[in-house]
C-alpha atoms as a PDB file:
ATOM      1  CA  UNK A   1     112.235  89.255  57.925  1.00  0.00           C
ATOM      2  CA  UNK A   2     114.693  91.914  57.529  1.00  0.00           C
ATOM      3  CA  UNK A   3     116.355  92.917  61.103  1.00  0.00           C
ATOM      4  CA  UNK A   4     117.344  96.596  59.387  1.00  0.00           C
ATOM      5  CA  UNK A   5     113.416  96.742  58.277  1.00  0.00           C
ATOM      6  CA  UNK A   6     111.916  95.695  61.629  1.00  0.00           C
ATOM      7  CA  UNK A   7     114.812  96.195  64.209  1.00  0.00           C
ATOM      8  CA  UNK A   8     113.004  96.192  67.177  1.00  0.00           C
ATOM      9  CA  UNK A   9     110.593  93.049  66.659  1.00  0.00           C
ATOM     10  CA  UNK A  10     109.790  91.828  69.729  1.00  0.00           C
ATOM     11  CA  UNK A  11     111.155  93.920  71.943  1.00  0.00           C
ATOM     12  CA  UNK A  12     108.148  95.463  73.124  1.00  0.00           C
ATOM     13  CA  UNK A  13     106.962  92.384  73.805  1.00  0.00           C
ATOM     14  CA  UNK A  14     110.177  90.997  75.787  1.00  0.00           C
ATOM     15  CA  UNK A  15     109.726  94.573  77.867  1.00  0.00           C
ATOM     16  CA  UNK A  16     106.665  93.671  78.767  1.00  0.00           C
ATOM     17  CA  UNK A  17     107.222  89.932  79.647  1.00  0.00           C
ATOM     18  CA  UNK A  18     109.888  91.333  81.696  1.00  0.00           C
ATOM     19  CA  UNK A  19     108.012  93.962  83.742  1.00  0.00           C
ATOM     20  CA  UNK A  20     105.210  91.195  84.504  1.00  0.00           C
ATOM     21  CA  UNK A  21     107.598  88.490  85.731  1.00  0.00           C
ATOM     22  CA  UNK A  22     109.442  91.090  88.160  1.00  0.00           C
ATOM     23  CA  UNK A  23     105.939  92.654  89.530  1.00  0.00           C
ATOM     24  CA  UNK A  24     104.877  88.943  89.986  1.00  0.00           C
ATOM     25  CA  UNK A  25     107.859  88.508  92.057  1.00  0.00           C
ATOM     26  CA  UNK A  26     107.445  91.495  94.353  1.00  0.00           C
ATOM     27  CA  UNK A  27     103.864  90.424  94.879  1.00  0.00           C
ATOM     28  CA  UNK A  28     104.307  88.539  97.953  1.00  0.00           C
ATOM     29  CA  UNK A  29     106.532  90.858  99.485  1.00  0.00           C
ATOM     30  CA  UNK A  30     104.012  93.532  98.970  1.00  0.00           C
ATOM     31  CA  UNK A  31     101.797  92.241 100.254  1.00  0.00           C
ATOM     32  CA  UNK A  32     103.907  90.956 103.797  1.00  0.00           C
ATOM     33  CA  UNK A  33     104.985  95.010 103.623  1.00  0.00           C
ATOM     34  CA  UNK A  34     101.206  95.407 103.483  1.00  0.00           C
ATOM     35  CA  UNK A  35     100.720  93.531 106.315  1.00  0.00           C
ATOM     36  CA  UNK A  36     103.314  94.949 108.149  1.00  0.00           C
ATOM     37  CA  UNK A  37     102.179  98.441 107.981  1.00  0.00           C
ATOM     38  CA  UNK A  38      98.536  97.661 108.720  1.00  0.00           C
ATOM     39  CA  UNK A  39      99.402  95.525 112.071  1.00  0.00           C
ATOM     40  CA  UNK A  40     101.570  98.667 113.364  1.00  0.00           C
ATOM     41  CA  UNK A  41      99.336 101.053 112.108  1.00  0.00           C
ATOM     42  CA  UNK A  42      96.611  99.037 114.268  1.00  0.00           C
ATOM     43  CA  UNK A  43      98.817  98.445 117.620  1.00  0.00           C
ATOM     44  CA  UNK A  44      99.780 102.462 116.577  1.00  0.00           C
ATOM     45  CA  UNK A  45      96.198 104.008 116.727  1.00  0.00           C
ATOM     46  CA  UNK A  46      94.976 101.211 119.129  1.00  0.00           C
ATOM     47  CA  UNK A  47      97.931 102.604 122.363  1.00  0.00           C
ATOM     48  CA  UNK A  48      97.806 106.087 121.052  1.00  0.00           C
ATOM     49  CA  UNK A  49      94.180 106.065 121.820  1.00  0.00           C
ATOM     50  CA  UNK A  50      92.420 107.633 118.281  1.00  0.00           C
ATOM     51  CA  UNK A  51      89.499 104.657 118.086  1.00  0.00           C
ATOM     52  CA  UNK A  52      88.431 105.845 121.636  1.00  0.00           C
ATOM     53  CA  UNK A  53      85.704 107.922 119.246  1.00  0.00           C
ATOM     54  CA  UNK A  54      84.167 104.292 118.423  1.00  0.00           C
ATOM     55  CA  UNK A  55      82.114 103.465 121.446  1.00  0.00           C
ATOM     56  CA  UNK A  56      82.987 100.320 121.343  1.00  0.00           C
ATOM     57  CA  UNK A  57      86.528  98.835 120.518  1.00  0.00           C
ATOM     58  CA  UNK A  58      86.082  95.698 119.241  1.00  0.00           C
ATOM     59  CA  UNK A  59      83.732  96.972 116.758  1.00  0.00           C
ATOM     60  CA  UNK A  60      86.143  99.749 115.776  1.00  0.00           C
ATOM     61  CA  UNK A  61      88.960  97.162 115.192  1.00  0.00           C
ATOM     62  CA  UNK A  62      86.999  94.529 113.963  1.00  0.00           C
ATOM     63  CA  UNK A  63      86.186  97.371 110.936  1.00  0.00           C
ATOM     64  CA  UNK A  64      89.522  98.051 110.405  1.00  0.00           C
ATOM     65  CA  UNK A  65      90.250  93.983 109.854  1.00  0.00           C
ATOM     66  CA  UNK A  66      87.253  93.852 107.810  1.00  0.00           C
ATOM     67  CA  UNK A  67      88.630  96.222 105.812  1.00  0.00           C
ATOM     68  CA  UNK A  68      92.183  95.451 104.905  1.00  0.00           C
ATOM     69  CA  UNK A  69      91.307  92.106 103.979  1.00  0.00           C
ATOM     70  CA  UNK A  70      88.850  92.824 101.419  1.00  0.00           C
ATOM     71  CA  UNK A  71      91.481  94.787 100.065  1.00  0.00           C
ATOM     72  CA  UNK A  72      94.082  92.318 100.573  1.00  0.00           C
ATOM     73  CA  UNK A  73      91.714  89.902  98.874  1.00  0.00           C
ATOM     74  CA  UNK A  74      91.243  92.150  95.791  1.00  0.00           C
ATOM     75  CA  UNK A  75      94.951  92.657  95.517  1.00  0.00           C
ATOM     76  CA  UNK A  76      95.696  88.976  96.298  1.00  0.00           C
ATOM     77  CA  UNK A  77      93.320  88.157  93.722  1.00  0.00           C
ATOM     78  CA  UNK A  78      93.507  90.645  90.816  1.00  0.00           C
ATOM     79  CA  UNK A  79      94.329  89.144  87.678  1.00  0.00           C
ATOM     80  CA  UNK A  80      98.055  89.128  86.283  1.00  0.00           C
END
């Protein structure tokens, strides 16, 4: 293989290889920023008083836990 007929063979590749291993690196801390933000956002609305519309609190939070881990699941769990 000539390098002045193909002179960027592989690079795409390497590029690529690259971007995957530093996204799978960030993952966890993501994810704990995830976290983060959904706890205070939860303490936030839960002293500010904005789930007083739900008649019931525990059933108000209990949705919002329900929902951040299914989508902590899927991003946990999504491929690559």
């Amino acid at each position: 293989m000539n390098f002045l007929e193909y002179p960027f063979e592989g690079l795409v590749e390497a590029f690529q290889q690259a971007a995957l291993d530093a996204l799978l690196r960030l993952l966890p801390t993501m994810l704990f920023i995830l976290t983060i933000g959904f706890l205070t956002y939860l303490v936030w609305t839960v002293a500010k008083g904005s789930l007083s519309d739900e008649p019931n609190l525990f059933t108000r939070v209990t949705k919002e836990i329900i929902l951040f881990a299914v989508f902590y699941g899927a991003v946990a769990t999504s491929p690559g």
